[in-house]
N, C-alpha and C. Protein backbone atom coordinates (compact mmCIF):
# COMPACT_ATOMS: atom_id res chain seq x y z
N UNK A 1 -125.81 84.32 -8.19
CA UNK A 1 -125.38 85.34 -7.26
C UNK A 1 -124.11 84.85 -6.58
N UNK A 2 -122.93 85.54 -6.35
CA UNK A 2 -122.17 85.41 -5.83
C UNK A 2 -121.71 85.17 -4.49
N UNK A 3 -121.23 84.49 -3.63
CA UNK A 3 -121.17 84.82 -2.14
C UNK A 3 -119.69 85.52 -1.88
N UNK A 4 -118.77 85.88 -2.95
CA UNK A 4 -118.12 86.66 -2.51
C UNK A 4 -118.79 88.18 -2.35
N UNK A 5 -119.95 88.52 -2.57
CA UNK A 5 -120.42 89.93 -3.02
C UNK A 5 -120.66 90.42 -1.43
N UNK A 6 -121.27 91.14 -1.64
CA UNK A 6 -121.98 92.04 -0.47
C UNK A 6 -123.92 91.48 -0.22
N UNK A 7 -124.56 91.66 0.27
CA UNK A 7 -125.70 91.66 0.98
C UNK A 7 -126.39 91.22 0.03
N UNK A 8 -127.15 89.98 0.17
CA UNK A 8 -128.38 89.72 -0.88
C UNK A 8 -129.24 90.52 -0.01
N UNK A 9 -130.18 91.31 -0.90
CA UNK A 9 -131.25 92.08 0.08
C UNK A 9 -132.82 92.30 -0.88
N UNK A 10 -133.50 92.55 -0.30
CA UNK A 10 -135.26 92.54 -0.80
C UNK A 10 -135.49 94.17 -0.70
N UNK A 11 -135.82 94.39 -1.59
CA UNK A 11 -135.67 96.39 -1.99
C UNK A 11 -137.59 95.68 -2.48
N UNK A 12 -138.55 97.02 -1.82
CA UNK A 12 -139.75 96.79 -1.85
C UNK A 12 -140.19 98.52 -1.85
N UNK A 13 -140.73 98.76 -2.99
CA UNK A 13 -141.06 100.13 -3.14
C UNK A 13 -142.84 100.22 -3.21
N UNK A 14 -143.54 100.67 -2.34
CA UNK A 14 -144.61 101.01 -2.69
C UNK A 14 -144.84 102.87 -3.53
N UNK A 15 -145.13 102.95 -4.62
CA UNK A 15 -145.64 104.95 -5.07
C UNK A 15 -146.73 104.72 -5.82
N UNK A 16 -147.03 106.26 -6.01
CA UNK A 16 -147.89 106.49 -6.94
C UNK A 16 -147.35 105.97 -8.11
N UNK A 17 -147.99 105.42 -9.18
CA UNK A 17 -147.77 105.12 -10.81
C UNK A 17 -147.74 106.24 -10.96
N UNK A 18 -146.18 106.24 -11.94
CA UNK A 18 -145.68 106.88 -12.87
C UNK A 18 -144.73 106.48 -13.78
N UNK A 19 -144.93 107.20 -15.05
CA UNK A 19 -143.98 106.53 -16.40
C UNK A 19 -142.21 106.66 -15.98
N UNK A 20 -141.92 106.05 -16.43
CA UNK A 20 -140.40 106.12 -16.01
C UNK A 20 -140.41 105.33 -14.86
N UNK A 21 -141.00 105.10 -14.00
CA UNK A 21 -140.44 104.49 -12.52
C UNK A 21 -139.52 103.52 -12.91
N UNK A 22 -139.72 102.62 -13.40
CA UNK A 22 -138.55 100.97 -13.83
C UNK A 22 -137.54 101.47 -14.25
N UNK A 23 -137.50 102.77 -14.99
CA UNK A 23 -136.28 103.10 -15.64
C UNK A 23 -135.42 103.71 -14.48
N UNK A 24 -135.96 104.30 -13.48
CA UNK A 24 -135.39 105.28 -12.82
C UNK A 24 -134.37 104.55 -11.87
N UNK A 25 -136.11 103.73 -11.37
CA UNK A 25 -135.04 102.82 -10.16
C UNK A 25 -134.13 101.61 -10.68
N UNK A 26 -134.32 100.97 -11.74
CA UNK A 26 -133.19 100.21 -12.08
C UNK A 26 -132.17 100.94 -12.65
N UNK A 27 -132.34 102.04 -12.91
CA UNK A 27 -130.57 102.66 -13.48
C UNK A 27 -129.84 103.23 -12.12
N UNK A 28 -130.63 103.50 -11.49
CA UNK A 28 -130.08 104.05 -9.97
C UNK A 28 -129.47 102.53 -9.29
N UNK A 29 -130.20 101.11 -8.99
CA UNK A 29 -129.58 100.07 -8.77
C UNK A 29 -128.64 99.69 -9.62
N UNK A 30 -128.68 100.00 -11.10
CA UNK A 30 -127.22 99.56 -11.91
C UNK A 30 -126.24 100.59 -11.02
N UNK A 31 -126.33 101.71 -10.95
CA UNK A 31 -125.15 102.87 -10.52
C UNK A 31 -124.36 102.31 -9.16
N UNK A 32 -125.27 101.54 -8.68
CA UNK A 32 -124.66 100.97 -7.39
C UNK A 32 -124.27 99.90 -7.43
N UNK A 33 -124.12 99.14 -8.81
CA UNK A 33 -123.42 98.05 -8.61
C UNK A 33 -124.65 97.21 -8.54
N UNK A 34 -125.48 96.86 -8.17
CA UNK A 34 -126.78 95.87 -7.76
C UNK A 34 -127.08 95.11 -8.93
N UNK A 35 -126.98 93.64 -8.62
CA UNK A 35 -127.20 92.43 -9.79
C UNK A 35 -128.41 91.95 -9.25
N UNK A 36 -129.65 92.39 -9.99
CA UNK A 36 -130.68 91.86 -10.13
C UNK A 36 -131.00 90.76 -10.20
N UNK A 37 -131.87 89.81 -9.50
CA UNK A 37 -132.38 88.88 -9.41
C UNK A 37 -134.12 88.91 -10.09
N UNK A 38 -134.70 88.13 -8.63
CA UNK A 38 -136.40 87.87 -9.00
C UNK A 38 -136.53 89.59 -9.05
N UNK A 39 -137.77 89.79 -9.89
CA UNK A 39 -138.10 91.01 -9.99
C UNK A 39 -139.59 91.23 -10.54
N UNK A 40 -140.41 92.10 -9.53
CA UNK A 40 -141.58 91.95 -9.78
C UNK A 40 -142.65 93.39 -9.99
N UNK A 41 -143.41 93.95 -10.96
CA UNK A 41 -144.11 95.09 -10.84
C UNK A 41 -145.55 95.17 -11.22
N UNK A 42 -145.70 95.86 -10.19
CA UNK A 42 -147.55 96.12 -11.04
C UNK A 42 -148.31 97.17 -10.50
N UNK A 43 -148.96 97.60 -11.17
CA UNK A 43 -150.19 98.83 -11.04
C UNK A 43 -150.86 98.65 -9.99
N UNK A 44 -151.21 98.75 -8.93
CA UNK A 44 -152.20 98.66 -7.83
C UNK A 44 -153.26 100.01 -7.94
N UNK A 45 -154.41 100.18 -8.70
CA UNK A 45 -155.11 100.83 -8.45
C UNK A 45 -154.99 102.53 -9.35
N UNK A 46 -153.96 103.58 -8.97
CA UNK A 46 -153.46 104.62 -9.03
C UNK A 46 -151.99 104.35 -8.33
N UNK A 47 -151.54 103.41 -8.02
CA UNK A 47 -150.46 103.04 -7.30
C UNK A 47 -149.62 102.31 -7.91
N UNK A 48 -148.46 101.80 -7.63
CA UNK A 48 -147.55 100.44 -8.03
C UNK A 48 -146.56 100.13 -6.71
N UNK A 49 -146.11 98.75 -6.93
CA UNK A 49 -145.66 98.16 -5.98
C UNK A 49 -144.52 97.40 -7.22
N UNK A 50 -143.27 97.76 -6.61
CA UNK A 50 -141.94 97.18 -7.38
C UNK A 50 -140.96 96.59 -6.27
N UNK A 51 -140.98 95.24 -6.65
CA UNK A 51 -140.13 94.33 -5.57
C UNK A 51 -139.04 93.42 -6.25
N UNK A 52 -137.98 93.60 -5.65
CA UNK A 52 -136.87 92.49 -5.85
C UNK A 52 -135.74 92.41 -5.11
N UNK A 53 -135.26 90.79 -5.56
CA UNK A 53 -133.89 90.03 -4.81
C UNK A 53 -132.77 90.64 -5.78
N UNK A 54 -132.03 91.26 -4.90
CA UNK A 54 -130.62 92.04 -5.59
C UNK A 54 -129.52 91.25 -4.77
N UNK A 55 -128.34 91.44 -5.43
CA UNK A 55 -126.88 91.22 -5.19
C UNK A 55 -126.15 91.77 -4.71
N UNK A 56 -125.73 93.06 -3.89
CA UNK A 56 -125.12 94.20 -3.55
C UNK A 56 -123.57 93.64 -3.57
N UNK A 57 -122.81 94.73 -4.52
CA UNK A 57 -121.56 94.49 -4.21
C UNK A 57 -121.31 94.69 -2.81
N UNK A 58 -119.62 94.23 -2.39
CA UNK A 58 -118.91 94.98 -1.51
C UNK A 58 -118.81 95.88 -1.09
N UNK A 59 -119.16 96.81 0.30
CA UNK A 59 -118.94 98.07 0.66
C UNK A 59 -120.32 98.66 -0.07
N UNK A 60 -121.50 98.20 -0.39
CA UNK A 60 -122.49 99.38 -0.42
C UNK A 60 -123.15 98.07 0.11
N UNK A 61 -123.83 99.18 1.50
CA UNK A 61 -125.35 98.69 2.73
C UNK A 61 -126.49 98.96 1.99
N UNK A 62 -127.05 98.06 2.51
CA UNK A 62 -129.15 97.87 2.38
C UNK A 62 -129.39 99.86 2.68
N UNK A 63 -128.78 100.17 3.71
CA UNK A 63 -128.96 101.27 4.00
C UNK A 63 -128.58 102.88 3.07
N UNK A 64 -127.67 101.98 2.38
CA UNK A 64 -126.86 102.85 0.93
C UNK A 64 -128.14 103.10 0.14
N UNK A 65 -128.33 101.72 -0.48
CA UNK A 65 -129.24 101.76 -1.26
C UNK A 65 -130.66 102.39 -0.69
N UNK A 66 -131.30 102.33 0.11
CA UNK A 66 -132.48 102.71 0.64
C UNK A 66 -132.06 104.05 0.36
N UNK A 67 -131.56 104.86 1.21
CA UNK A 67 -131.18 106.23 0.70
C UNK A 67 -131.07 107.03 -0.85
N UNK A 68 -130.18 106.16 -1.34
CA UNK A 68 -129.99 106.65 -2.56
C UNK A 68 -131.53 106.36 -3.73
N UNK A 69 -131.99 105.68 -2.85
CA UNK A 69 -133.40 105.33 -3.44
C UNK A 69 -134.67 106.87 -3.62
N UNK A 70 -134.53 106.82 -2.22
CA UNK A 70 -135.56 107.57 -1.69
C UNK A 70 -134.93 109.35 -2.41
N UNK A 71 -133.66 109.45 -2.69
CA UNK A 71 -132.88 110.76 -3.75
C UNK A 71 -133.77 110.72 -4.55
N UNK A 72 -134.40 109.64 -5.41
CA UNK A 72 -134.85 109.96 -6.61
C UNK A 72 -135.96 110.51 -6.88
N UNK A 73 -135.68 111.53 -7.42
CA UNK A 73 -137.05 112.64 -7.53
C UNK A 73 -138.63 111.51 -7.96
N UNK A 74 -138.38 111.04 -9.15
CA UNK A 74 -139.89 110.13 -9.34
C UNK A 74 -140.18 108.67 -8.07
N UNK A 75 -140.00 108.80 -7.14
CA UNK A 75 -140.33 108.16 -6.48
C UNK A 75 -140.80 109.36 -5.27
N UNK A 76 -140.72 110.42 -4.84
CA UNK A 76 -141.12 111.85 -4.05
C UNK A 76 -141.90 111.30 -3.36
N UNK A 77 -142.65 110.16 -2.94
CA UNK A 77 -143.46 109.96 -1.75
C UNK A 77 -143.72 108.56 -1.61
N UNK A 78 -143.04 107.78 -2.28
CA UNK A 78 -142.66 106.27 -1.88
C UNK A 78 -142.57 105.92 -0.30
N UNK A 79 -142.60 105.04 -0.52
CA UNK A 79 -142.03 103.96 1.08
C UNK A 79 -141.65 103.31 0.51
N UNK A 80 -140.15 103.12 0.57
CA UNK A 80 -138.38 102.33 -0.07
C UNK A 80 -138.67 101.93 1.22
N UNK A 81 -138.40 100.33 1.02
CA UNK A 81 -137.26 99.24 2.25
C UNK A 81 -136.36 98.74 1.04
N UNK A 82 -135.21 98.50 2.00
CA UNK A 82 -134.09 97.80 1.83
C UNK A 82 -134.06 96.97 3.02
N UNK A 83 -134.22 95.82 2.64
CA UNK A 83 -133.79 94.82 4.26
C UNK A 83 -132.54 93.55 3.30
N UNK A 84 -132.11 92.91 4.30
CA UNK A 84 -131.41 91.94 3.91
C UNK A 84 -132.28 90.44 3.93
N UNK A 85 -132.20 90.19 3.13
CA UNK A 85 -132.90 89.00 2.14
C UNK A 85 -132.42 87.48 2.96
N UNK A 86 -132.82 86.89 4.01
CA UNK A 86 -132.36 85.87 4.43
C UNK A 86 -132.27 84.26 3.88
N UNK A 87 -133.37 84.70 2.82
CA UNK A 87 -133.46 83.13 2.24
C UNK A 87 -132.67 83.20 0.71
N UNK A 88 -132.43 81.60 0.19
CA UNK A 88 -131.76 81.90 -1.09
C UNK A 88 -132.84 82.62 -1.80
N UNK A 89 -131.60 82.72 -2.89
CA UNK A 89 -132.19 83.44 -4.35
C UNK A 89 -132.54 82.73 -5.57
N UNK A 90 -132.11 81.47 -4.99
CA UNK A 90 -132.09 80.44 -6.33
C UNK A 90 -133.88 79.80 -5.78
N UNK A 91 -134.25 79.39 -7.16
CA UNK A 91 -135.34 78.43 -7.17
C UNK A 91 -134.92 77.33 -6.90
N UNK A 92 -136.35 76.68 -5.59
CA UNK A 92 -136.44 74.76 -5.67
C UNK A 92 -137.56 74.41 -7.24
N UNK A 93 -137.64 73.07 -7.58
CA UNK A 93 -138.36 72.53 -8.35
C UNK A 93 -139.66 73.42 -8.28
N UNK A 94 -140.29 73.95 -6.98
CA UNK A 94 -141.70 74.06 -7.06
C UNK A 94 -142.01 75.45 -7.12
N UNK A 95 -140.55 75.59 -7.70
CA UNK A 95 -141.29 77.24 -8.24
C UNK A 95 -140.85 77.90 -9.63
N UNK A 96 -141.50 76.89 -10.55
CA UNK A 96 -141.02 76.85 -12.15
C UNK A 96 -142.82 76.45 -12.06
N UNK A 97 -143.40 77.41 -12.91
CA UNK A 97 -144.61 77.60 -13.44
C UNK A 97 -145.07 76.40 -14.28
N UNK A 98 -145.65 75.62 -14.22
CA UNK A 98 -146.06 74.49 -15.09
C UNK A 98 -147.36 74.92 -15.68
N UNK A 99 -148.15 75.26 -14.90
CA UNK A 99 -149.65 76.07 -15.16
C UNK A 99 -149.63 77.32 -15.34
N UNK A 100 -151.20 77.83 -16.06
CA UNK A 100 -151.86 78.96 -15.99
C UNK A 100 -153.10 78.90 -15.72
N UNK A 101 -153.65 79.50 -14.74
CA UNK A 101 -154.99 79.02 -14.60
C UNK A 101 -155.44 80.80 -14.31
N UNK A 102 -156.55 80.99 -14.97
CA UNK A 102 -157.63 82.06 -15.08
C UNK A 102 -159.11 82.22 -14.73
N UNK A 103 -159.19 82.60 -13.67
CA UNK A 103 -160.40 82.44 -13.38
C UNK A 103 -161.28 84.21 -13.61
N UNK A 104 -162.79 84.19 -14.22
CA UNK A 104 -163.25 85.27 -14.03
C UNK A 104 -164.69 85.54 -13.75
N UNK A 105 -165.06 86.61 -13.60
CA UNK A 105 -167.10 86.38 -13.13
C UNK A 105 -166.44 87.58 -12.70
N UNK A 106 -167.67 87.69 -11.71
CA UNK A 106 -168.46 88.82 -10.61
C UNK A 106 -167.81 88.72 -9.37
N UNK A 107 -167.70 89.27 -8.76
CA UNK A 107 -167.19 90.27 -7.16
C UNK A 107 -167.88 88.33 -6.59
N UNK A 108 -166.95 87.87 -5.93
CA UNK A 108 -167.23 86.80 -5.12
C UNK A 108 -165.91 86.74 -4.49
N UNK A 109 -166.59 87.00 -2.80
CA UNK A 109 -165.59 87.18 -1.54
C UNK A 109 -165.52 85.52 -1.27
N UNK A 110 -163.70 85.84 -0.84
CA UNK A 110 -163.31 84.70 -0.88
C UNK A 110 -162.82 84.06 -2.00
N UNK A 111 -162.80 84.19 -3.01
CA UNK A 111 -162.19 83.48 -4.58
C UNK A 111 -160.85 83.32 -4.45
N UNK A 112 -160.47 83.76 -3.81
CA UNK A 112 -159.04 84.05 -4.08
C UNK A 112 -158.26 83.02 -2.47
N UNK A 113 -159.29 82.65 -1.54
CA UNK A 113 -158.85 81.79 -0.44
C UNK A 113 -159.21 80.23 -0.96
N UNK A 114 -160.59 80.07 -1.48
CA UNK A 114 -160.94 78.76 -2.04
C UNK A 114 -160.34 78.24 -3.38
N UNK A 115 -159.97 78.62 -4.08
CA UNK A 115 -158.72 78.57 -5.39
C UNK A 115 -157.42 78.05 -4.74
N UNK A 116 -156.90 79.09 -3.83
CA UNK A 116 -155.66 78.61 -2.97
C UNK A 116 -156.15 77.13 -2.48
N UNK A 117 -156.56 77.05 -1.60
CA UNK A 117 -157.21 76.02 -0.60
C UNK A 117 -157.24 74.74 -1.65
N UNK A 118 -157.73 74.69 -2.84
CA UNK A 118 -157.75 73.69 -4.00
C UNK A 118 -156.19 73.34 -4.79
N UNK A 119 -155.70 74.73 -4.78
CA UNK A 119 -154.49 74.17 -5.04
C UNK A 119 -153.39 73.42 -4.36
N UNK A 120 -153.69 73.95 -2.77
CA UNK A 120 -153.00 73.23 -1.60
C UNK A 120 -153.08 72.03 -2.03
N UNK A 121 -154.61 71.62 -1.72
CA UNK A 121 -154.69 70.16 -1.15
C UNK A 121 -154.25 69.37 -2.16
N UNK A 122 -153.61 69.83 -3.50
CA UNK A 122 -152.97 68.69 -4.28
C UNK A 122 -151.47 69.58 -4.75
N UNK A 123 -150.98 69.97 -3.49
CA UNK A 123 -149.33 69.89 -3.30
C UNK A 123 -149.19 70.98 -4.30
N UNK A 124 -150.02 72.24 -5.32
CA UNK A 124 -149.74 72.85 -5.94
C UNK A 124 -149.01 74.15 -5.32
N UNK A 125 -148.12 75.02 -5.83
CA UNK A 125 -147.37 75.85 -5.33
C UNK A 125 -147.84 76.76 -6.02
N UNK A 126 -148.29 77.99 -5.35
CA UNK A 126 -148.32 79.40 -6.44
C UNK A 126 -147.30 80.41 -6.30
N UNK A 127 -146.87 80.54 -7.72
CA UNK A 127 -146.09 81.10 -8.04
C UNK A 127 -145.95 82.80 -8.18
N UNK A 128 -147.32 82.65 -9.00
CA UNK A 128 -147.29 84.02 -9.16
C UNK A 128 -149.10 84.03 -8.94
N UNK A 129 -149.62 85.46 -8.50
CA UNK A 129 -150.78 85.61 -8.78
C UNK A 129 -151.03 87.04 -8.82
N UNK A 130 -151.97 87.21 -9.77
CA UNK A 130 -153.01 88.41 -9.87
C UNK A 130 -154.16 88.28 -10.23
N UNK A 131 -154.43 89.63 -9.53
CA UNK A 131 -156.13 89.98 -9.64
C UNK A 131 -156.44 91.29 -9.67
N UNK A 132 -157.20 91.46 -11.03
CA UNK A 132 -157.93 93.27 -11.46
C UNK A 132 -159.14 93.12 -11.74
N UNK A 133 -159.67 94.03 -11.62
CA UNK A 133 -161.11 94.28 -11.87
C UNK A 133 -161.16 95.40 -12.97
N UNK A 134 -162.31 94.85 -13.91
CA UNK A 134 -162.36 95.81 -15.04
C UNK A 134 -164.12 95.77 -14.74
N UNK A 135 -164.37 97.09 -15.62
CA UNK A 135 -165.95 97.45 -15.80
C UNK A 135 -166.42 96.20 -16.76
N UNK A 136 -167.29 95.58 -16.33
CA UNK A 136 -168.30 94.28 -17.13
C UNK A 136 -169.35 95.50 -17.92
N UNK A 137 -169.82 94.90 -19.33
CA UNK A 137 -170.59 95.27 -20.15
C UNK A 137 -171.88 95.77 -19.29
N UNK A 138 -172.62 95.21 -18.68
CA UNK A 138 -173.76 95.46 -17.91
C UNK A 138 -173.71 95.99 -16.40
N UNK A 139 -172.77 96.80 -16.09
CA UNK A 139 -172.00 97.55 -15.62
C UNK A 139 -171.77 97.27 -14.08
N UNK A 140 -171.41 95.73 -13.92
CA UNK A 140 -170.96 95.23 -13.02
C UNK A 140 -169.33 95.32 -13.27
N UNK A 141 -168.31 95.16 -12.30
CA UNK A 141 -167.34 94.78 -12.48
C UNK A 141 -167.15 93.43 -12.61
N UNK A 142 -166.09 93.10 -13.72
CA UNK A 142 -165.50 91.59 -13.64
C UNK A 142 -164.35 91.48 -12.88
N UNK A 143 -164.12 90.39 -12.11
CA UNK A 143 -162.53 90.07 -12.01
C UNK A 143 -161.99 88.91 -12.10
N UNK A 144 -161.26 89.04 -12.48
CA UNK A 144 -160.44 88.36 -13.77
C UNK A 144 -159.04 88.03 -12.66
N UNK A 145 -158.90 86.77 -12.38
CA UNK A 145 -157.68 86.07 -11.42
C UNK A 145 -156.72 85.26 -12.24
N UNK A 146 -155.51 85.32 -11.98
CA UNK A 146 -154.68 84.41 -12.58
C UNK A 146 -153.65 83.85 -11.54
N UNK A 147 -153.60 82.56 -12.10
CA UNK A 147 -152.86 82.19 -10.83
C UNK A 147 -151.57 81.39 -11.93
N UNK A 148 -150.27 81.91 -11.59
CA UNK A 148 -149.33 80.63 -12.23
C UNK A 148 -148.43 79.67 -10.71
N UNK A 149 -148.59 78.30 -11.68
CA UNK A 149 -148.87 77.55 -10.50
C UNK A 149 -147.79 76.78 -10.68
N UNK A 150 -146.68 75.96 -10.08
CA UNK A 150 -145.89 74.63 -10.22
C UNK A 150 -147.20 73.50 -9.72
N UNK A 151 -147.42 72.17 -10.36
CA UNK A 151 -148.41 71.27 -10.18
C UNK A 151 -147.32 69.55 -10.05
N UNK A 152 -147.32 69.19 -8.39
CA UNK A 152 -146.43 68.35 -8.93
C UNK A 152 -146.87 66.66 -10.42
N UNK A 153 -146.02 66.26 -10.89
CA UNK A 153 -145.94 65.30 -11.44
C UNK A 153 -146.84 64.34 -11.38
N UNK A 154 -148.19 64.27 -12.17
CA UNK A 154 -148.97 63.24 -12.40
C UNK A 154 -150.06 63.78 -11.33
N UNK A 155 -150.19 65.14 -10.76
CA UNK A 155 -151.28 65.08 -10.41
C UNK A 155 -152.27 66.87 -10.92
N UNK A 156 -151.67 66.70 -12.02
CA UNK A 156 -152.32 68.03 -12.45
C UNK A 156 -153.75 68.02 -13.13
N UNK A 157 -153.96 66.87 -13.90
CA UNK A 157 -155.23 66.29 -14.19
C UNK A 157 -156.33 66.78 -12.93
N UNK A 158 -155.78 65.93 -12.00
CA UNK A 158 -156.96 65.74 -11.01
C UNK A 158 -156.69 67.53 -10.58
N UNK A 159 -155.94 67.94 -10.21
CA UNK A 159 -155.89 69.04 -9.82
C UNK A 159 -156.47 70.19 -10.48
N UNK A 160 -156.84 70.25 -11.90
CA UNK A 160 -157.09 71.58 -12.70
C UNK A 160 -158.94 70.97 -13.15
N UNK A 161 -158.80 69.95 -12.58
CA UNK A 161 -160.61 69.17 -12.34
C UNK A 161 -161.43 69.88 -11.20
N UNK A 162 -160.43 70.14 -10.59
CA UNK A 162 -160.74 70.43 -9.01
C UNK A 162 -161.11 71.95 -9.01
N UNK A 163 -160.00 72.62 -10.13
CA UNK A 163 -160.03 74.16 -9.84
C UNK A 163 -160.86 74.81 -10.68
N UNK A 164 -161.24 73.46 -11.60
CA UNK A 164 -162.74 74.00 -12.70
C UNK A 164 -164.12 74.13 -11.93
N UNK A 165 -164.07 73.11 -11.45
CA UNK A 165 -165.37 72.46 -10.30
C UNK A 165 -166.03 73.49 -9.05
N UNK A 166 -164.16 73.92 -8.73
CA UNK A 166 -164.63 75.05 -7.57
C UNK A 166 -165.23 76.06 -8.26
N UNK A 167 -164.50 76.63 -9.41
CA UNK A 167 -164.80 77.90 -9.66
C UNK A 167 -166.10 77.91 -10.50
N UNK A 168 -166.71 76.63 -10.90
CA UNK A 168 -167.84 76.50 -11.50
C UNK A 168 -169.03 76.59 -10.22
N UNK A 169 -168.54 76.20 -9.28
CA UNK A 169 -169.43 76.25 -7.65
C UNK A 169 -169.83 77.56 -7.61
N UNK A 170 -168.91 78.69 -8.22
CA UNK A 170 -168.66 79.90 -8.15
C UNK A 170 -169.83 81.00 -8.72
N UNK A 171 -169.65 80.13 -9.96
CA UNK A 171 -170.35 80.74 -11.10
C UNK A 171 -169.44 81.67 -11.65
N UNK A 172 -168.59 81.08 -11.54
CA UNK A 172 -166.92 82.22 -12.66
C UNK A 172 -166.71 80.98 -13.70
N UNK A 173 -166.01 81.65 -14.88
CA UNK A 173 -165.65 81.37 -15.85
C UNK A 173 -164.27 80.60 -15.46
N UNK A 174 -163.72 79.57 -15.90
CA UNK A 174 -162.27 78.93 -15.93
C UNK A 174 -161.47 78.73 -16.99
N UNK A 175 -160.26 79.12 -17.28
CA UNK A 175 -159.29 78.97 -18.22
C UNK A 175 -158.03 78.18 -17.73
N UNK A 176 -157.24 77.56 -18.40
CA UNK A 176 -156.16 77.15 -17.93
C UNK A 176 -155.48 76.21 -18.89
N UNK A 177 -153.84 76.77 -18.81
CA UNK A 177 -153.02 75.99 -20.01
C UNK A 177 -151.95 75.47 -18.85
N UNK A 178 -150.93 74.73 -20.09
CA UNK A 178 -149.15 74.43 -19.70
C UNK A 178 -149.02 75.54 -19.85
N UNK A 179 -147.82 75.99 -19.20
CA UNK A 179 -146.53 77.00 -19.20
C UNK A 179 -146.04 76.87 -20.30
């Protein structure tokens, strides 16, 4: 990203799912000039949530874009922010995915704080995470967690010991590779 440009800024769209959305709103951010950075989307439910670090040229505002956002017919009942993005855009070391870790079972509150809490205590960074629930055969729901993780150097052993152990405490299933 440039620092001669205009506004690094965080554009955060909550709508209803619909086909086309990625197409719509990234050709509307190409029209304005906007150099894409991190960029993130997913289904929430009947919903989606589309977030990212953009570049704004010269002479077009957070406020440009928010507007010209909210024009676009397939987004009709969104909540568009445009704010300005205060932190860099570039990655440190601890946010390059080294892991994949998958955890799944039955509806257990809290999975998703004690997983974290395990990855903390051995300096792990999460990178990315999700969690869906699908219909289980015997007509419970499963959910099915993924966490991608940076693990620092020489302590991932002990660390993916730790996140088997918990989630075996659990009575969930554990998966987990390299990146």
């Amino acid at each position: 990203m440039n620092d001669a440009s205009g506004d690094t800024v965080l554009i955060s769209i909550v709508s209803p799912d619909e086909v086309g959305l990625i197409a719509g709103v990234t050709g509307e951010l190409f029209d304005l000039g906007a150099n894409l950075a991190d960029t993130s989307f997913a289904v929430l439910g009947f919903g989606c949530e589309f977030s990212c670090v953009a570049q704004l040229p010269k002479g077009v505002t957070p406020q440009a874009v928010e507007e010209a956002l909210n024009g676009l017919q397939i987004l009709g009942s969104a909540s568009v922010k445009v704010t300005v993005f205060p932190f860099g855009a570039t990655h440190r070391e601890s946010a390059e995915i080294t892991h994949i870790i998958e955890v799944e079972g039955g509806d257990r509150p809290g999975l998703i704080a004690r997983m974290a809490e395990v990855l903390a205590d051995f300096d792990a960074n999460v990178v990315r995470m999700n969690s869906r629930v699908r219909p289980g055969v015997d007509g419970r729901n499963q959910y099915i967690t993924t966490f991608a993780v940076w693990m620092p150097e020489g302590r991932a052993e002990t660390c993916l010991a730790a996140v088997h152990n918990t989630a075996g405490q659990l009575n969930l299933g554990c998966r987990y590779r390299t990146a």
